[in-house]
C-alpha atoms as a PDB file:
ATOM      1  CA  UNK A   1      30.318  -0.542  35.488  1.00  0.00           C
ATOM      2  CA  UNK A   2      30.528  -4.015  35.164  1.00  0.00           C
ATOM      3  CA  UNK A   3      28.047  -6.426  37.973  1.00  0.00           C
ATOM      4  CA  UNK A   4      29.218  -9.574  39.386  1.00  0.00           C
ATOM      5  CA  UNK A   5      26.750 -12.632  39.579  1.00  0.00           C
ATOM      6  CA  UNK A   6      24.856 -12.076  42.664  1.00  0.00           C
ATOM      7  CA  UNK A   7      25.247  -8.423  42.164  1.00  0.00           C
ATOM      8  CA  UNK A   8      21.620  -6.425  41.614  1.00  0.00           C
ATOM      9  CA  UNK A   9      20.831  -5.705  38.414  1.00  0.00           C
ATOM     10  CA  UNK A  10      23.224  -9.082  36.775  1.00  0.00           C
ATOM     11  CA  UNK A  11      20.595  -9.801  34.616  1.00  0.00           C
ATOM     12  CA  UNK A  12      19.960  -6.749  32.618  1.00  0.00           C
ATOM     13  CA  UNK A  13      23.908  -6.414  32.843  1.00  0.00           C
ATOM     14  CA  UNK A  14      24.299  -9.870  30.914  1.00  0.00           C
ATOM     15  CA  UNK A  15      21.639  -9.236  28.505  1.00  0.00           C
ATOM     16  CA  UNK A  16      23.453  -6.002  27.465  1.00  0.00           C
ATOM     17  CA  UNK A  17      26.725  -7.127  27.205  1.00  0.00           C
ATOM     18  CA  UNK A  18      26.291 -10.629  25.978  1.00  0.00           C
ATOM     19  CA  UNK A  19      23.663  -8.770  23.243  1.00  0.00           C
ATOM     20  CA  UNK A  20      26.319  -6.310  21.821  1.00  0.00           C
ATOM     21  CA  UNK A  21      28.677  -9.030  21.740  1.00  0.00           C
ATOM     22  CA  UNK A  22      26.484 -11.195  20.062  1.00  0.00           C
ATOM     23  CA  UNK A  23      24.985  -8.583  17.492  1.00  0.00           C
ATOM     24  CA  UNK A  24      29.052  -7.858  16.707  1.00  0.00           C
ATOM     25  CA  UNK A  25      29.239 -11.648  15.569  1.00  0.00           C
ATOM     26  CA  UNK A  26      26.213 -11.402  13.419  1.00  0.00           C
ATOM     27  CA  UNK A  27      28.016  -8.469  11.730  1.00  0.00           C
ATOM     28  CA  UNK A  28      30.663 -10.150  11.553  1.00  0.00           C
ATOM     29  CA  UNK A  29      29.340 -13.847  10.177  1.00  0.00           C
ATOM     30  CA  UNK A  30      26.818 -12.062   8.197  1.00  0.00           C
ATOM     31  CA  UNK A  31      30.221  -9.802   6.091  1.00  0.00           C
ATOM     32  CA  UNK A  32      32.436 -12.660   5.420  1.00  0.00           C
ATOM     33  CA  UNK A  33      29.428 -13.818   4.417  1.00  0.00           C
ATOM     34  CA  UNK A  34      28.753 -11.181   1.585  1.00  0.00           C
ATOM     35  CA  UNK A  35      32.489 -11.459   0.744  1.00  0.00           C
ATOM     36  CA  UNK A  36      32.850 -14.679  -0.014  1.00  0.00           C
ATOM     37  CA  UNK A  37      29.897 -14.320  -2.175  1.00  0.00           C
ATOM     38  CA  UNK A  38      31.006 -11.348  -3.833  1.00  0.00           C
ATOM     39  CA  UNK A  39      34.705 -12.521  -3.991  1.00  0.00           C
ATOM     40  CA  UNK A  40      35.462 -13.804  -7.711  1.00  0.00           C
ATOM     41  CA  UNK A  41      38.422 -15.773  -6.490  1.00  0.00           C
ATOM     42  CA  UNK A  42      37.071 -19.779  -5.943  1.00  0.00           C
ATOM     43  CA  UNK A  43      39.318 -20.121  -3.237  1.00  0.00           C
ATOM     44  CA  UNK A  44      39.431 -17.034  -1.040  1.00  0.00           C
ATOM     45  CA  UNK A  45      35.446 -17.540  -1.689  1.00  0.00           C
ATOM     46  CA  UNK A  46      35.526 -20.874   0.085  1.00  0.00           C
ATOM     47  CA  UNK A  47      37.886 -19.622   2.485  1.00  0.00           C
ATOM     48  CA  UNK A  48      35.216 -16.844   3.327  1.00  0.00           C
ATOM     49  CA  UNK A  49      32.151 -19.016   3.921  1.00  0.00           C
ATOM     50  CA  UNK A  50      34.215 -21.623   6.133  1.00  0.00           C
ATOM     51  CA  UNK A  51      35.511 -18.362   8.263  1.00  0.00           C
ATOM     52  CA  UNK A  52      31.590 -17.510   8.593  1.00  0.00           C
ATOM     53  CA  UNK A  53      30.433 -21.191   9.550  1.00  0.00           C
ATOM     54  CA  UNK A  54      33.575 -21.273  11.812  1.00  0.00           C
ATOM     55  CA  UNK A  55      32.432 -18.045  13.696  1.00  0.00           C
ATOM     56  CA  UNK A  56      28.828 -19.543  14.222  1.00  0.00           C
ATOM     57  CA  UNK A  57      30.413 -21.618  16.979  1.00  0.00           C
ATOM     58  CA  UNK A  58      31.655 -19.560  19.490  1.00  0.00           C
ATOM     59  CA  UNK A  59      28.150 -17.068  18.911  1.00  0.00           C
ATOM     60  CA  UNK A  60      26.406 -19.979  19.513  1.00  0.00           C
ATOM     61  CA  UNK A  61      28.676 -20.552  22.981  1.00  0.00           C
ATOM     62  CA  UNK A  62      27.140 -17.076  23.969  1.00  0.00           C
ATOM     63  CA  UNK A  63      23.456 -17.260  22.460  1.00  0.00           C
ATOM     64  CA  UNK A  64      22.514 -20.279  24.637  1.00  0.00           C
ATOM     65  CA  UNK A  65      22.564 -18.398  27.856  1.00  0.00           C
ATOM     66  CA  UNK A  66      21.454 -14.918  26.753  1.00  0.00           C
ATOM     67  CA  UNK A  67      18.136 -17.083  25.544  1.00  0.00           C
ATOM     68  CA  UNK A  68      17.964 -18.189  28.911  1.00  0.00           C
ATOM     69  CA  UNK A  69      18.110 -15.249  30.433  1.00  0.00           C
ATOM     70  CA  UNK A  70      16.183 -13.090  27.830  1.00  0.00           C
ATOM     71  CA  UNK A  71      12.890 -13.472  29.378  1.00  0.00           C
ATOM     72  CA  UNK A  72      13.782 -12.859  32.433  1.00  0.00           C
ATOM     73  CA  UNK A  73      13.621  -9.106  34.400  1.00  0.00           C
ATOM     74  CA  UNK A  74      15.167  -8.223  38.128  1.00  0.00           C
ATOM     75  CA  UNK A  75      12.710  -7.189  40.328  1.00  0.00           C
ATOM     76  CA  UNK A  76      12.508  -3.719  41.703  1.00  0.00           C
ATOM     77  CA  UNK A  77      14.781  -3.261  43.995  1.00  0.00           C
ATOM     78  CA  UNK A  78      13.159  -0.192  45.723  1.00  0.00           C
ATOM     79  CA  UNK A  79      10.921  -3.065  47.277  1.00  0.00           C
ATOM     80  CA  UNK A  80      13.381  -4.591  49.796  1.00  0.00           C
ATOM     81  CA  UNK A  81      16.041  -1.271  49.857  1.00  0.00           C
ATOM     82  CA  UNK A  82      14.872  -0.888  53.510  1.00  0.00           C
ATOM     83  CA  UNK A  83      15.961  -4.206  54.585  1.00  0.00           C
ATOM     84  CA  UNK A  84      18.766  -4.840  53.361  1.00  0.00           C
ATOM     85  CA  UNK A  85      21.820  -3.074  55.826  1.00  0.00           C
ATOM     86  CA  UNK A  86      24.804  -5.317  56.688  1.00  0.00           C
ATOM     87  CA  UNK A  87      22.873  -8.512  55.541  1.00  0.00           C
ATOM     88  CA  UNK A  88      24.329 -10.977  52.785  1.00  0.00           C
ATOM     89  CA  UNK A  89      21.344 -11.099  50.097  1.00  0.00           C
ATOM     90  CA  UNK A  90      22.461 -12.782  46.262  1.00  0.00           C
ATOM     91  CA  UNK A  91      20.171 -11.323  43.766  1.00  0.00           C
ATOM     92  CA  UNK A  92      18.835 -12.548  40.186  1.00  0.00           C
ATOM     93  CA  UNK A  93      20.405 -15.859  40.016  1.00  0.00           C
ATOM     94  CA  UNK A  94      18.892 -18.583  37.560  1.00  0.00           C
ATOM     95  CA  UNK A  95      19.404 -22.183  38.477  1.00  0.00           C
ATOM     96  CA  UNK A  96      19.178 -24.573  35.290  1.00  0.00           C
ATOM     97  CA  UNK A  97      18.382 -28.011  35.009  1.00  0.00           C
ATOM     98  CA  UNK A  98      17.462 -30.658  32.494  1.00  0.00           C
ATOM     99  CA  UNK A  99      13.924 -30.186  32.955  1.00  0.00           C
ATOM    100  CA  UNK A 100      13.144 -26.351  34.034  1.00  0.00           C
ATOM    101  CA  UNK A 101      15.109 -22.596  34.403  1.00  0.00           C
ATOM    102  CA  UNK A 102      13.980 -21.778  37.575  1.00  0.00           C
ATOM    103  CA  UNK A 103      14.936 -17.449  38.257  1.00  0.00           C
ATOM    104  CA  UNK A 104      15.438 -16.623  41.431  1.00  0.00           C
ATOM    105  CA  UNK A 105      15.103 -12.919  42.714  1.00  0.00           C
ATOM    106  CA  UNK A 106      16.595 -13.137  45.465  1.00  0.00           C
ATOM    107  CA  UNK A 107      18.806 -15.379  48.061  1.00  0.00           C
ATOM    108  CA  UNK A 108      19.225 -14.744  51.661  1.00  0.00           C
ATOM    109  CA  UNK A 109      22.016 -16.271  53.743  1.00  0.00           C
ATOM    110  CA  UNK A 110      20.726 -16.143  57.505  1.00  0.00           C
ATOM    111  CA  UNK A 111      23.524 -18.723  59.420  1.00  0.00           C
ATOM    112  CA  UNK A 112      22.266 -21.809  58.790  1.00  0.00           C
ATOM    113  CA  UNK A 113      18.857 -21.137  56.644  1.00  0.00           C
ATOM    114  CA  UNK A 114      18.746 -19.727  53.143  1.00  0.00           C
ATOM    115  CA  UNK A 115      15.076 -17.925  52.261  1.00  0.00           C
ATOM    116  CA  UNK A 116      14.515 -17.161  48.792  1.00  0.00           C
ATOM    117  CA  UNK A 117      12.176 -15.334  46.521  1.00  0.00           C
ATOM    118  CA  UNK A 118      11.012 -16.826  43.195  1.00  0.00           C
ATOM    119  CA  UNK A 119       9.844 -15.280  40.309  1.00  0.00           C
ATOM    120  CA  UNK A 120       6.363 -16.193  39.581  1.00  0.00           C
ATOM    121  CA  UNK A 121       7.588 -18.334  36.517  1.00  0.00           C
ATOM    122  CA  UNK A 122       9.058 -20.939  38.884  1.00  0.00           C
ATOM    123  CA  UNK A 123       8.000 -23.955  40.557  1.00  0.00           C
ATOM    124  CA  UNK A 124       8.708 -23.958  44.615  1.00  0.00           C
ATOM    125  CA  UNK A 125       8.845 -27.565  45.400  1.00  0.00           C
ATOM    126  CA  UNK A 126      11.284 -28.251  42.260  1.00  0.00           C
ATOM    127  CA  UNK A 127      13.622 -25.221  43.426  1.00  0.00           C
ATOM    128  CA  UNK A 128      13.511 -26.406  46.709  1.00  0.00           C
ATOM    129  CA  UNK A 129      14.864 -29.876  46.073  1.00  0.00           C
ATOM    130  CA  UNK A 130      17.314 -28.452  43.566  1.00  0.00           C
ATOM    131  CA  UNK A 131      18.888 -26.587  45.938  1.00  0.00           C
ATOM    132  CA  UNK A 132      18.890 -29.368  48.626  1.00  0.00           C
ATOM    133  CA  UNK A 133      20.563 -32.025  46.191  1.00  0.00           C
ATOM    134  CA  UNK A 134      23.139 -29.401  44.672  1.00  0.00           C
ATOM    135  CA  UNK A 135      23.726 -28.768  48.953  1.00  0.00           C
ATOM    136  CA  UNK A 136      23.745 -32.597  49.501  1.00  0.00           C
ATOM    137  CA  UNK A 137      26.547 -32.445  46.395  1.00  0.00           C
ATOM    138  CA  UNK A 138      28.667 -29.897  48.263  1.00  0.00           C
ATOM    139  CA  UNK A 139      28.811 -31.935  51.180  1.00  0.00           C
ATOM    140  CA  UNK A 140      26.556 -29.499  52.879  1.00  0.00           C
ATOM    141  CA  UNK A 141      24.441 -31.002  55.557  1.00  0.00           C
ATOM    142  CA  UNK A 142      20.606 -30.384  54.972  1.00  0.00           C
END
């Protein structure tokens, strides 16, 4: 049952997935660990502890986000059920930037408008000219 970005419910999706995959690096890093301590060959030893610090990278590749995400929850989506029919809604997107994570809820396409619902954790007027620069980008008249 895998979700798509947009898809209700990406967020706890993520955090699952990206959180098994991360605890099977720590088990991982944390055994070649212990062997290479435990190994009384000097150089299979060495080649042990490099293979741990090696495998730090690519966890690290995968922490980053899941941190972001971590304190973030999707809203209920019994709330809105009712009006959502044929419409084109994105739901529990987080926009980064240098200076703030700013969650979104919920996005709502309506031809040329876009309405959308912040979690209480961001700032409006920042979102808003996020999403008009990142538009402006696009070539996206504003």
């Amino acid at each position: 049952m895998t979700k798509k970005k947009g898809e209700y419910g990406y967020r706890k999706y993520f955090k699952i997935k990206n959180g098994i995959i991360i605890g099977f690096f720590v088990f991982i890093i944390l055994l070649l660990f212990i062997s290479s301590k435990l190994t009384k060959n000097a150089d299979i030893s060495r080649i042990l502890l490099v293979s741990s610090i090696l495998t730090v990278l690519p966890m690290a590749n995968l922490l980053s986000p899941f941190l972001v995400v971590f304190k973030y929850k999707s809203f209920e989506y019994e709330k809105i059920k009712e009006y959502l029919d044929d419409k084109h809604f994105l739901f529990d997107i987080i926009l980064t930037m240098k200076e703030q994570v700013m969650p979104l809820d919920i996005i709502y396409i309506n031809e040329e408008r876009i309405f959308g619902i912040l979690s209480n954790k961001a700032d409006k007027s920042k979102t808003e000219e996020f999403i008009k620069e990142r538009m402006k980008i696009g070539g996206i008249k504003v």
